[in-house]
Protein backbone atom coordinates (compact mmCIF):
# COMPACT_ATOMS: atom_id res chain seq x y z
CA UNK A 1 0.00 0.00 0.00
CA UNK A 2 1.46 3.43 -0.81
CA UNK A 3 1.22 6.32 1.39
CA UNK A 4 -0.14 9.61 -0.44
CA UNK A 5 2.17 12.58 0.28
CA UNK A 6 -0.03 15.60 1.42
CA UNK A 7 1.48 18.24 -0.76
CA UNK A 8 3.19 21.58 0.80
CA UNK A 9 3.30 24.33 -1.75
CA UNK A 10 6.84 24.63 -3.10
CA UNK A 11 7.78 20.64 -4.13
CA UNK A 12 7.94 21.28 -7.84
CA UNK A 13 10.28 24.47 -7.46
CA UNK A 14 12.14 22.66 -4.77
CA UNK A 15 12.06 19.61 -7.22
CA UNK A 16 13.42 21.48 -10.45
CA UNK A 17 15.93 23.29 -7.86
CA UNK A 18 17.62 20.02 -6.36
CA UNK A 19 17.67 19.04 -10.33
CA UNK A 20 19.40 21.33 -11.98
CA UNK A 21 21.99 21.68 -8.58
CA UNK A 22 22.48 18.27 -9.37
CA UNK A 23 23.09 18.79 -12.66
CA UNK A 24 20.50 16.54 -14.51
CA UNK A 25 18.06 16.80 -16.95
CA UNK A 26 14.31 15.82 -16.65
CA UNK A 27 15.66 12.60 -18.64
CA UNK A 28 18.67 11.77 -16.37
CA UNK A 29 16.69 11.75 -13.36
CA UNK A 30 13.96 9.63 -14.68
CA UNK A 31 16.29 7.15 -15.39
CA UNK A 32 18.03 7.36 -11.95
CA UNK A 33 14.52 7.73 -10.35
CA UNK A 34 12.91 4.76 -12.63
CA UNK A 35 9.59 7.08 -13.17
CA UNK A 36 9.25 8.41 -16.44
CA UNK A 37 9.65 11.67 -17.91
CA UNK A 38 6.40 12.48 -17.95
CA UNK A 39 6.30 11.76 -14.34
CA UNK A 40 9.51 14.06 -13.63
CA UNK A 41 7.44 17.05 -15.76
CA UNK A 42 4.31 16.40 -14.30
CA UNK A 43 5.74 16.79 -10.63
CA UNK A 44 7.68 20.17 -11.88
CA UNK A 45 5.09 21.95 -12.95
CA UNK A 46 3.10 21.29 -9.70
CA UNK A 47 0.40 18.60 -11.22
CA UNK A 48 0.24 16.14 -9.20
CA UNK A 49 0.69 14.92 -5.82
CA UNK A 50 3.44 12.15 -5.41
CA UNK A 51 3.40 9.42 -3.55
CA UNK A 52 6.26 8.48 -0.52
CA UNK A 53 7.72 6.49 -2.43
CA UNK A 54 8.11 8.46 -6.07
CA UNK A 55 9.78 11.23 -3.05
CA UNK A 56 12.10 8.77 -1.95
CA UNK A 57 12.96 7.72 -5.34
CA UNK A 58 14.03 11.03 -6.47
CA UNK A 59 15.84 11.64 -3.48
CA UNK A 60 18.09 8.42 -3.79
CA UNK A 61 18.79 9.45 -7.17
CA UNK A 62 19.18 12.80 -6.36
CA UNK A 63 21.42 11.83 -3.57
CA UNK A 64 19.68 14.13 -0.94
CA UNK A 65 17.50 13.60 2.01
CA UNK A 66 13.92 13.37 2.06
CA UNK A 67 13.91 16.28 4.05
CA UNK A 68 15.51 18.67 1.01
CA UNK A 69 11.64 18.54 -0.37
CA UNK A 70 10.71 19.61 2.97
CA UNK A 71 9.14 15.90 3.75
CA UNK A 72 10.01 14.05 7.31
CA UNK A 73 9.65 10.41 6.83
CA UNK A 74 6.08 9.62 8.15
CA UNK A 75 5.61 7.40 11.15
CA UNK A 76 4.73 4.36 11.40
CA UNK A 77 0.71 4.15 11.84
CA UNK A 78 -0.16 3.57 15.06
CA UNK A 79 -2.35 0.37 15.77
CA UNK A 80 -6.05 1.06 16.42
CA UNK A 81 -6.52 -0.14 19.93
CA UNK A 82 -9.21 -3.00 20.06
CA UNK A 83 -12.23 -2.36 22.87
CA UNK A 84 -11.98 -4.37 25.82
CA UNK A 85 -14.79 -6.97 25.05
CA UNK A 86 -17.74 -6.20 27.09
CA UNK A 87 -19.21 -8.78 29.75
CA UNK A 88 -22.29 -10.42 28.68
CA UNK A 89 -25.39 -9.19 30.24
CA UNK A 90 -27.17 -11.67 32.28
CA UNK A 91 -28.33 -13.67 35.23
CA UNK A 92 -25.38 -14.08 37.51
């Protein structure tokens, strides 16, 4: 199951920023990323909201941190805690 990212204004500036300071094209970092281009476009012009793990993708390629795109690694869900099952109603 993939986690959406809830999108901050900013990633597809910050995206096309950590880019071209790493100096690669849409192309190179598709191909580093494994997404295609029209994936890499897409997020730079702000359509789109990627998932967690198209961000960490493009930050292993990129060789940055998650937290260049201004994402901490989400937590672990916490576990729904069950009810205590109630006592059956009755004649004692």
């Amino acid at each position: 199951m993939q986690r959406e990212v809830v999108m901050a204004g900013g990633f597809a500036d910050r995206l096309k920023a950590i880019r071209k300071r790493a100096k690669m094209t849409q192309e190179g970092l598709a191909r580093a990323a494994n997404l295609s281009l029209s994936t890499i476009a897409k997020l730079e012009q702000g359509e789109g909201d990627p998932t967690w793990n198209t961000v960490r993708a493009l930050a292993r390629a990129l060789s940055v941190s998650v937290a260049e795109f201004d994402f901490e690694e989400p937590e672990a869900e916490p576990m729904e805690e069950s009810p205590a099952p109630k006592k059956p109603k009755g004649k004692k």
